[in-house]
N, C-alpha and C. Protein backbone atom coordinates (compact mmCIF):
# COMPACT_ATOMS: atom_id res chain seq x y z
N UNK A 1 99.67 117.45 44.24
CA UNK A 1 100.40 118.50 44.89
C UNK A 1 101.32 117.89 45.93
N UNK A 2 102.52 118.22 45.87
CA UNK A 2 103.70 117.78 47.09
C UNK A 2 103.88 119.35 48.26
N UNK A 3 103.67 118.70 49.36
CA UNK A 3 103.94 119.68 50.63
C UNK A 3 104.85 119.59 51.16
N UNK A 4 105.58 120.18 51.69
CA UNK A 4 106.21 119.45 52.78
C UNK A 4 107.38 120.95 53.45
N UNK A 5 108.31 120.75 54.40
CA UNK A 5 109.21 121.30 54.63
C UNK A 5 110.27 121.60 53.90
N UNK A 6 111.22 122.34 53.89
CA UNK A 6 112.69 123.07 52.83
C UNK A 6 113.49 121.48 53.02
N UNK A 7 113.64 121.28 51.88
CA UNK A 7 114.47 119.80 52.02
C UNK A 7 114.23 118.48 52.17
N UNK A 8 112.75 118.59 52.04
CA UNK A 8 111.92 117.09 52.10
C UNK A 8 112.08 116.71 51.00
N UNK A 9 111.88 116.62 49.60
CA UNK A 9 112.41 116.27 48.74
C UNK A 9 111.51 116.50 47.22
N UNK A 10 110.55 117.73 47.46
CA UNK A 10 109.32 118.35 46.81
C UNK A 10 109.90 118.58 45.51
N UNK A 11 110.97 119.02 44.97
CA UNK A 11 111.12 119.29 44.04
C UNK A 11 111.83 118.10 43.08
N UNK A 12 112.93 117.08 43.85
CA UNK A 12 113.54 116.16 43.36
C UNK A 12 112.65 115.13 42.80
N UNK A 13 111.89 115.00 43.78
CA UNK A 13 110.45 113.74 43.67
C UNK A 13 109.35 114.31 42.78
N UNK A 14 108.93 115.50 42.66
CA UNK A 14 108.12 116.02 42.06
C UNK A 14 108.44 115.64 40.73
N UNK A 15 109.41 115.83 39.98
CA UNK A 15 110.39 115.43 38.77
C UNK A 15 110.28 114.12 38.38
N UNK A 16 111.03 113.54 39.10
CA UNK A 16 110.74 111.66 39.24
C UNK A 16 108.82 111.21 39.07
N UNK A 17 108.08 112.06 39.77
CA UNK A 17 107.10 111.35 39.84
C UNK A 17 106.18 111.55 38.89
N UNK A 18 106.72 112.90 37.86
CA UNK A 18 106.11 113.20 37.10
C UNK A 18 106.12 112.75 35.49
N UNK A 19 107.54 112.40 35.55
CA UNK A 19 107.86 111.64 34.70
C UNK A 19 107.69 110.34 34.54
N UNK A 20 107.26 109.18 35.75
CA UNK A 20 106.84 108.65 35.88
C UNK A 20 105.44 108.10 35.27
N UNK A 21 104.69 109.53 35.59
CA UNK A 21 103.53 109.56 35.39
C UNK A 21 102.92 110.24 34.05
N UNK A 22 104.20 110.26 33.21
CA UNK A 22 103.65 110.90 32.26
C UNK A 22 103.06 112.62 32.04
N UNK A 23 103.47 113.30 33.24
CA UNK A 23 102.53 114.57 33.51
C UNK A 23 103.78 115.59 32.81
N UNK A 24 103.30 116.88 33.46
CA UNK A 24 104.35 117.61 33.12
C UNK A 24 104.67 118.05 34.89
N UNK A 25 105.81 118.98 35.27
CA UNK A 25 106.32 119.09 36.48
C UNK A 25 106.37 120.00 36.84
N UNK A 26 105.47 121.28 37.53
CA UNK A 26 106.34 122.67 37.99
C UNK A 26 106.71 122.75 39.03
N UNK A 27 107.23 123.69 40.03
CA UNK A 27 107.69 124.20 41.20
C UNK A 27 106.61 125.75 41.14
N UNK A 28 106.50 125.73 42.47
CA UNK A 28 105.99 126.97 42.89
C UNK A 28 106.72 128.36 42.85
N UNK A 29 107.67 127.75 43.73
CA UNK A 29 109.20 128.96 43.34
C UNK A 29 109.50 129.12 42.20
N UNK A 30 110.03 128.56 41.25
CA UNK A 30 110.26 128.80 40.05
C UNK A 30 109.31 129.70 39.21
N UNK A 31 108.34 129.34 39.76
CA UNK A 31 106.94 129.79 39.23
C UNK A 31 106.42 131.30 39.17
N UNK A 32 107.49 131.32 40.57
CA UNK A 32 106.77 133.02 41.27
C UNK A 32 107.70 133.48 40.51
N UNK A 33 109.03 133.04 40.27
CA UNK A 33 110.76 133.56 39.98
C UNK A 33 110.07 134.08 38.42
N UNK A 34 109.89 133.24 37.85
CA UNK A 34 109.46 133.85 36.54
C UNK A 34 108.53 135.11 36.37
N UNK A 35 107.18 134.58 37.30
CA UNK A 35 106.56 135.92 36.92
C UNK A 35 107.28 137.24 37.74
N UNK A 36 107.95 137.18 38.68
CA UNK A 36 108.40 138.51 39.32
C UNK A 36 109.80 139.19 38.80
N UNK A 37 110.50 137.89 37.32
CA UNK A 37 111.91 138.33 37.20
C UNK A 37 112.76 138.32 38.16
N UNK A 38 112.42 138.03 39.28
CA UNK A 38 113.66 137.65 39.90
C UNK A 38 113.28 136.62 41.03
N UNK A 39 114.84 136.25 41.74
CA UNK A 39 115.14 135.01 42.56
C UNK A 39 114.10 134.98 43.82
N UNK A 40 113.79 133.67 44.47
CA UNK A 40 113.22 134.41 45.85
C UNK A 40 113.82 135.39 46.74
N UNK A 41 115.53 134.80 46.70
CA UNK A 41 115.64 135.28 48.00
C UNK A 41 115.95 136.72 47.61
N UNK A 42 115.51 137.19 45.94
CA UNK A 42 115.60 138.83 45.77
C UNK A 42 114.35 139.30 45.95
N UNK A 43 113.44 139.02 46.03
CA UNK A 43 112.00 139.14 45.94
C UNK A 43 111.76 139.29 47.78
N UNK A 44 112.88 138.29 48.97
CA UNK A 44 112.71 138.39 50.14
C UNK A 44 113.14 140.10 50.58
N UNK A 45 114.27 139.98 50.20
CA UNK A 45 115.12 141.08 50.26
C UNK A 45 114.59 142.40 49.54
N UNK A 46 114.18 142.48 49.00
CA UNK A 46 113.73 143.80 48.77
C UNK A 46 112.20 144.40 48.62
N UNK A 47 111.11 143.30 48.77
CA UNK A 47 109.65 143.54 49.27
C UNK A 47 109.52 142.76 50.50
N UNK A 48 110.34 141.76 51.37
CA UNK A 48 109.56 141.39 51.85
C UNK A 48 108.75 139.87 52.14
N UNK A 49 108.57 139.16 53.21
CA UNK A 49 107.92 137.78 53.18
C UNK A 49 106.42 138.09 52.91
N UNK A 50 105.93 139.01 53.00
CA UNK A 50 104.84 139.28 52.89
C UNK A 50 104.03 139.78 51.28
N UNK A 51 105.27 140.45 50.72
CA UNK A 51 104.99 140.55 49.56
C UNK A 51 105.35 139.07 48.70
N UNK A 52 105.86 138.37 48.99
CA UNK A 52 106.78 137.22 48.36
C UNK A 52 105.15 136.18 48.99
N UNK A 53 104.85 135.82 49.71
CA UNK A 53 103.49 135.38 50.14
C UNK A 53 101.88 135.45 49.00
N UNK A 54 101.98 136.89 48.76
CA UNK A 54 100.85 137.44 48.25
C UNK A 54 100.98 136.66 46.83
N UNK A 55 102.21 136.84 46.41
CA UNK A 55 102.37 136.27 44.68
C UNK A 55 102.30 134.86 44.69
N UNK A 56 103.35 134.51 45.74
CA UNK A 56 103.35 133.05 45.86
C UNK A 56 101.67 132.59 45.75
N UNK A 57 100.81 133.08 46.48
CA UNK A 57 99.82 132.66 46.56
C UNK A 57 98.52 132.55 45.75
N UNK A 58 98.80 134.43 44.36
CA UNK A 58 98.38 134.08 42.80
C UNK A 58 99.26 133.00 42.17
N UNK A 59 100.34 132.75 42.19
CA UNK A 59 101.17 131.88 41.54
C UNK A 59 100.05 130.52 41.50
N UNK A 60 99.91 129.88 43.36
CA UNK A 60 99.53 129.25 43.62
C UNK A 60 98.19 128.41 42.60
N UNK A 61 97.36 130.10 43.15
CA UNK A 61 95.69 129.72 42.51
C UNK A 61 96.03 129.81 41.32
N UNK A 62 96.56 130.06 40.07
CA UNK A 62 96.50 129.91 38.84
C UNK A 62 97.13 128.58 38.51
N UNK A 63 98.22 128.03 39.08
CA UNK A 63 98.54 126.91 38.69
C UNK A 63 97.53 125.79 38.66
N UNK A 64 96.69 125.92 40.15
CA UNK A 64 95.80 125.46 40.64
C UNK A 64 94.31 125.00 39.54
N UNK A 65 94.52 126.15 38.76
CA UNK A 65 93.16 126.39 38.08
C UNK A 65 93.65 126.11 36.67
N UNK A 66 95.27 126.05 36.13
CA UNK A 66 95.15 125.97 35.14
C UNK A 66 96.49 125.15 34.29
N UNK A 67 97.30 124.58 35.55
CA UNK A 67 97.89 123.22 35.37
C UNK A 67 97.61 121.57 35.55
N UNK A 68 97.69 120.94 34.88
CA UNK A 68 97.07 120.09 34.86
C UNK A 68 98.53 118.92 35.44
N UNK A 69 100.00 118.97 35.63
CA UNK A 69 100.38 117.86 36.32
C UNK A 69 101.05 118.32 37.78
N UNK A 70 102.26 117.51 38.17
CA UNK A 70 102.60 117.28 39.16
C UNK A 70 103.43 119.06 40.04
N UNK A 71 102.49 119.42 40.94
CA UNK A 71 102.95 120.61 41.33
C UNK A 71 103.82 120.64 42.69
N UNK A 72 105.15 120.94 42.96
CA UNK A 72 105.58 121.19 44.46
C UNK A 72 105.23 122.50 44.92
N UNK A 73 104.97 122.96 46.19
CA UNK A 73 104.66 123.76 46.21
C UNK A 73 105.59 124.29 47.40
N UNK A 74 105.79 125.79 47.13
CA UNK A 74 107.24 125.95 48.38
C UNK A 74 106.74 125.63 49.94
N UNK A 75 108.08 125.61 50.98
CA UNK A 75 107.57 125.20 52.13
C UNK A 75 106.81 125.76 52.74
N UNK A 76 106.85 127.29 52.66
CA UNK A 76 106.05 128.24 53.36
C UNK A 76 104.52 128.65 52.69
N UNK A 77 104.07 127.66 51.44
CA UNK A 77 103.05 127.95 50.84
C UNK A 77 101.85 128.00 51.49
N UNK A 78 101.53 127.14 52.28
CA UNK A 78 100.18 126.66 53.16
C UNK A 78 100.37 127.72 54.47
N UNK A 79 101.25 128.87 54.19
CA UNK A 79 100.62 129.80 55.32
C UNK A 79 99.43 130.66 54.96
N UNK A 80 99.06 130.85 53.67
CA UNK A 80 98.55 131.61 53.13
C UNK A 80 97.06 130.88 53.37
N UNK A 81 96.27 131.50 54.03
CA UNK A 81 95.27 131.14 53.82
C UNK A 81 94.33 130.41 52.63
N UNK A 82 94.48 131.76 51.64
CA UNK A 82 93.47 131.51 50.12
C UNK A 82 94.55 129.90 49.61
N UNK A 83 95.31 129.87 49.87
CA UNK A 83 95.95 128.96 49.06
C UNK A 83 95.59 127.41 49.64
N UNK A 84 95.64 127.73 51.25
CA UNK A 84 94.96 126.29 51.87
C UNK A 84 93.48 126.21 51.37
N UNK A 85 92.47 127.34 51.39
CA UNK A 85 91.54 126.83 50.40
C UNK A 85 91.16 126.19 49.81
N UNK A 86 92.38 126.91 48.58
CA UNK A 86 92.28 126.23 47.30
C UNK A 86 92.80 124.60 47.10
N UNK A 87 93.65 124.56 47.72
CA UNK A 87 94.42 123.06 47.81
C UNK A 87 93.17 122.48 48.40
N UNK A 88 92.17 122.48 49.31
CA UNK A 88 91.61 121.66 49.79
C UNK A 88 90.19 121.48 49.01
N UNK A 89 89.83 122.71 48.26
CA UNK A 89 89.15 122.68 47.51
C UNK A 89 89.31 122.15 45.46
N UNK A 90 90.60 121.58 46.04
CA UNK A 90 90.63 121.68 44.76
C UNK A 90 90.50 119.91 44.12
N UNK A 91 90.30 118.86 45.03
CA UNK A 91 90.36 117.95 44.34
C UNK A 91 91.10 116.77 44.45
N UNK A 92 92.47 117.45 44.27
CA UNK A 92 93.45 116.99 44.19
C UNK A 92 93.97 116.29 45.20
N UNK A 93 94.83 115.12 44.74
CA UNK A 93 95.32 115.12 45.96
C UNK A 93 96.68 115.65 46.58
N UNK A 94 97.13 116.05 47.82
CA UNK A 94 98.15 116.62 48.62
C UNK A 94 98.88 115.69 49.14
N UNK A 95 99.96 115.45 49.09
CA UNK A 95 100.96 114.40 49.52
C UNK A 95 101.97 115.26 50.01
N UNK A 96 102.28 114.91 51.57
CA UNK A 96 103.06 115.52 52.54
C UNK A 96 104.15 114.56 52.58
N UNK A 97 105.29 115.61 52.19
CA UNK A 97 106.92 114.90 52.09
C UNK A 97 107.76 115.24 53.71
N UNK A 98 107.49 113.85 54.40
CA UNK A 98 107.94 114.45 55.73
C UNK A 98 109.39 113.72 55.52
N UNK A 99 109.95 114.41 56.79
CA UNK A 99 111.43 114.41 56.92
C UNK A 99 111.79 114.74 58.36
N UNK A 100 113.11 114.15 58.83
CA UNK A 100 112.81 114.77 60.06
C UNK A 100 114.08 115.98 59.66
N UNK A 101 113.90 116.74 60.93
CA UNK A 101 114.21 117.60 61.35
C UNK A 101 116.55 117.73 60.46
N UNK A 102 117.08 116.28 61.17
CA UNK A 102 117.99 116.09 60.67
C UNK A 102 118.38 116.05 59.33
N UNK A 103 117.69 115.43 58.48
CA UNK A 103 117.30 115.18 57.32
C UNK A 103 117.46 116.05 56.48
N UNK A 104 116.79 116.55 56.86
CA UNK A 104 116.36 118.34 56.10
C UNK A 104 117.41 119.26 56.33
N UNK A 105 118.22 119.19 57.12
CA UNK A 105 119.09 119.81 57.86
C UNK A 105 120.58 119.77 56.97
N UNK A 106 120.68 118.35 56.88
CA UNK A 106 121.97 117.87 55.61
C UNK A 106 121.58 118.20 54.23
N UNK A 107 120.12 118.21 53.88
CA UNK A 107 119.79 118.39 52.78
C UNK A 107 119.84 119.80 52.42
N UNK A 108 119.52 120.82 52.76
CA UNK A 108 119.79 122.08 52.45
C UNK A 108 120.80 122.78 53.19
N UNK A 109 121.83 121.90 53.75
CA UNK A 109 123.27 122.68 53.71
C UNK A 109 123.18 123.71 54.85
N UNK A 110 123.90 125.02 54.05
CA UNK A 110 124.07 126.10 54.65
C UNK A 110 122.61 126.96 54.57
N UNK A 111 121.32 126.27 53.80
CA UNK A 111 120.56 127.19 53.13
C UNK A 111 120.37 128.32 52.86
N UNK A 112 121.83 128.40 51.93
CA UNK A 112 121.77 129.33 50.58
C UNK A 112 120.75 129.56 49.96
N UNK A 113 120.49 130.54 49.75
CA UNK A 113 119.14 130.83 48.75
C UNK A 113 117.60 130.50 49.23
N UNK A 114 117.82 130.40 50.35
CA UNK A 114 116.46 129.86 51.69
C UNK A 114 116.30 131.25 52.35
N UNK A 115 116.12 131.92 52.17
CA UNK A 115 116.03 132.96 53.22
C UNK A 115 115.31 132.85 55.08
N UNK A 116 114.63 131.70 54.86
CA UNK A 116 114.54 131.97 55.95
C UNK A 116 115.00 130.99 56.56
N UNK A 117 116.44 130.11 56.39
CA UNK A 117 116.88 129.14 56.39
C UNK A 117 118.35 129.87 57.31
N UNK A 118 119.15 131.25 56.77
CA UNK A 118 119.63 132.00 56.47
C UNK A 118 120.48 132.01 58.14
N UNK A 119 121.40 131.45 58.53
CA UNK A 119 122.61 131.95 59.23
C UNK A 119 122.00 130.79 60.23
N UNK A 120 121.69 129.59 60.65
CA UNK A 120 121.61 128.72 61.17
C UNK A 120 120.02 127.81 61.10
N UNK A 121 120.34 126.48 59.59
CA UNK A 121 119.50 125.82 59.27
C UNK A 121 118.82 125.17 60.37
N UNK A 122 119.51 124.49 61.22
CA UNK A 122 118.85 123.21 61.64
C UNK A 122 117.74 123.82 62.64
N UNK A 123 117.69 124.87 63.36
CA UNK A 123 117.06 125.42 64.40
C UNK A 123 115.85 125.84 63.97
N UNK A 124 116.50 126.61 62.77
CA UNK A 124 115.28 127.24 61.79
C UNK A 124 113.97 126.22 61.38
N UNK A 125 114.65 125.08 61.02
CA UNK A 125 113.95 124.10 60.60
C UNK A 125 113.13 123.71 61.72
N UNK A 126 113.39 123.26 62.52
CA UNK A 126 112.74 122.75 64.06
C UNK A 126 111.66 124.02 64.42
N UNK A 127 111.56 125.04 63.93
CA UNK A 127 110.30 126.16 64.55
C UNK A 127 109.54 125.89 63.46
N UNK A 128 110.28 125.89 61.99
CA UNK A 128 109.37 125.83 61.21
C UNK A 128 108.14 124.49 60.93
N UNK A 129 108.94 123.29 61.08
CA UNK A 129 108.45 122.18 61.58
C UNK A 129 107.68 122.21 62.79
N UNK A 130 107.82 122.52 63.65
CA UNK A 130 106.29 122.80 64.38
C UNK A 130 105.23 123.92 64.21
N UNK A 131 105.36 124.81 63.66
CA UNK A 131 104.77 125.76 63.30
C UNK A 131 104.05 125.17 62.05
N UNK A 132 104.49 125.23 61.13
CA UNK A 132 104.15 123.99 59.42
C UNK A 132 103.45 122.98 59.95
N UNK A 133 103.42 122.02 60.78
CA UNK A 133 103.23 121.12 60.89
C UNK A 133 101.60 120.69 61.02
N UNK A 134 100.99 121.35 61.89
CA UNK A 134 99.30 121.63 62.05
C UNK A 134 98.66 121.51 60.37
N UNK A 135 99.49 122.70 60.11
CA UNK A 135 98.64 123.38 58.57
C UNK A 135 99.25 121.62 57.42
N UNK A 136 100.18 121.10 57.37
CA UNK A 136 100.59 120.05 56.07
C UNK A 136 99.57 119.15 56.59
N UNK A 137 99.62 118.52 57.81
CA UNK A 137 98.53 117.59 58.60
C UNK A 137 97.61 118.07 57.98
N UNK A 138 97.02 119.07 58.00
CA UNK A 138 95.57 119.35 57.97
C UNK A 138 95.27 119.15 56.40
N UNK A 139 96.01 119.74 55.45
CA UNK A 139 95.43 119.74 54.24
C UNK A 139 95.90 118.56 53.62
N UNK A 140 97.06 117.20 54.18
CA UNK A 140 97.21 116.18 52.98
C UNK A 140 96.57 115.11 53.32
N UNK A 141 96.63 114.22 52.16
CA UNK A 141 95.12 113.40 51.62
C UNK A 141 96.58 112.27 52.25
N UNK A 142 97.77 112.30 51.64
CA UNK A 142 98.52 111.51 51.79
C UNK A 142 99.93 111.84 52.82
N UNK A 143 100.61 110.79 53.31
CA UNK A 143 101.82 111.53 54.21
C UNK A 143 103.11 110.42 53.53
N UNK A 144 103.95 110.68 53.38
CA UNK A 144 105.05 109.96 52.98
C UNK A 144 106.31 110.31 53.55
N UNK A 145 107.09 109.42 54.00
CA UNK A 145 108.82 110.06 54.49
C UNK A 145 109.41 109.61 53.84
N UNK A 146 110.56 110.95 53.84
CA UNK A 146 111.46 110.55 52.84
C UNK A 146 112.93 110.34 53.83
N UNK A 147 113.44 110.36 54.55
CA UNK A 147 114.25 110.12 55.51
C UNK A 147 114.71 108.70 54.68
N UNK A 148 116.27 108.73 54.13
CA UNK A 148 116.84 107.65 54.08
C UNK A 148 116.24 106.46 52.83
N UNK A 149 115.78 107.59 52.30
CA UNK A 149 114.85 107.19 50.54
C UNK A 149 115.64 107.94 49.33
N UNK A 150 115.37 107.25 48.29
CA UNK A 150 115.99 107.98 47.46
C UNK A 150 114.64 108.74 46.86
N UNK A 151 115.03 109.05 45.80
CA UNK A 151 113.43 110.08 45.02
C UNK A 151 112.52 109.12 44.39
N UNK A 152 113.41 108.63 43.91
CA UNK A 152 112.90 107.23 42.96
C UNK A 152 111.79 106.40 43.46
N UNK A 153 112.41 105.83 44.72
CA UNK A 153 111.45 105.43 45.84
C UNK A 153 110.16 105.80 46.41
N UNK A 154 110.71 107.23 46.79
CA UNK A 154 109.36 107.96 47.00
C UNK A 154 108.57 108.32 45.97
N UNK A 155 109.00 108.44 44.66
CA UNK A 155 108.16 108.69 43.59
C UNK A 155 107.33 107.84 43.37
N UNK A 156 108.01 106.30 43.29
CA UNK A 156 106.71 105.10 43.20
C UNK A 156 106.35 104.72 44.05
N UNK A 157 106.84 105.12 45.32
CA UNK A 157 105.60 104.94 46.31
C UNK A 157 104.22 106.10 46.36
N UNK A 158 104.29 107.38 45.88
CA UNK A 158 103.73 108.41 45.73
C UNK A 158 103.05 107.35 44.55
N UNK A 159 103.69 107.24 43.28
CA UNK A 159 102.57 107.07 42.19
C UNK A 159 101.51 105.57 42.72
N UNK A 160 102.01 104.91 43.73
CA UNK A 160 101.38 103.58 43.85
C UNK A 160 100.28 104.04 44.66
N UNK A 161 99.90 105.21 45.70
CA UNK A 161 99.21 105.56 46.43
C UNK A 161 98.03 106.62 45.39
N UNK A 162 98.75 106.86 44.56
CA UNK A 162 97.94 107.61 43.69
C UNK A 162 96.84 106.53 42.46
N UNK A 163 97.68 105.58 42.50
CA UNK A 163 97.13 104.86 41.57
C UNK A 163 95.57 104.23 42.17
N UNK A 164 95.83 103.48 43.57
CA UNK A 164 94.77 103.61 44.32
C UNK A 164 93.71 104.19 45.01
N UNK A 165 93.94 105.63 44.47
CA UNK A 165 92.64 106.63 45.03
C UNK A 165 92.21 107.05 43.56
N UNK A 166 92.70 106.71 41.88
CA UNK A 166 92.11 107.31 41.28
C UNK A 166 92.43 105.62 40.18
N UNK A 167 92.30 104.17 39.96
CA UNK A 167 92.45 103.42 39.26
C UNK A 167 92.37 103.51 37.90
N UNK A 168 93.06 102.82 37.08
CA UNK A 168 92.35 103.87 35.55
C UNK A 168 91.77 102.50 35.07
């Protein structure tokens, strides 16, 4: 499982590392997008962070229970209680894609399609990053930065850390 903040690099690396590894690759978002028919930030907009939470968070536990490779999971996932649970109960290991504040900031732009990114990123990022920050600490097995990395990089550094907690 990859954690991390909007723009750490969860979905780019998730890809890279999965292929890497031979697995298969989902996204969380994508995940919810499918089962709800529509986008997040339509799913924000017309139920709600709270309703967009609740699914995110079946999304979560079923992937949990019934995917077997490399999962990102959105930034705001680990607010959800049942879902920190499950991540911690589940085995697996959690690899936290840190970034700083700047970083993240160039990387998602104007954050389009971020809703809660939505009419000034970088600030947004900095509450969310301390707020996020307790809960990714708490549940990853692993921490990695991606600041000034490409994916590639972080992917085999991700698979080299993985290789050593599970040897084949």
């Amino acid at each position: 499982m990859l954690i991390g903040l909007p723009g750490a690099g969860k979905t780019t690396t998730g890809r890279r590392l999965a292929a890497g590894l031979g697995v298969a690759f989902a996204d969380s978002d994508r995940m919810v997008e499918q089962r709800a028919g529509r986008a997040v930030a339509e799913i924000f907009a017309a139920d709600g962070e709270g309703a967009f939470r609740a699914l995110e968070a079946q999304v979560i536990a079923d992937a949990l229970r019934d995917f077997g490779g490399v999962l990102a999971l959105g930034g705001g996932a680990v607010l959800s209680e049942s879902t920190r649970a499950a991540l911690a109960g589940s085995g697996s290991p959690v690899v936290l894609l840190r970034a700083s504040v700047r970083s993240l900031s160039r990387r998602v732009g104007t954050g389009k399609g971020r809703p809660l990114l939505a009419g000034g990123p970088a600030a947004k990022l900095a509450v969310l990053a301390s707020d996020r920050g307790p809960l990714y600490r708490e549940l990853a097995t692993h921490v990695v930065t991606t600041d000034r990395r490409s994916s590639s990089r972080v992917a085999t550094e991700i698979a080299a850390l993985l290789a050593k907690v599970n040897p084949q």
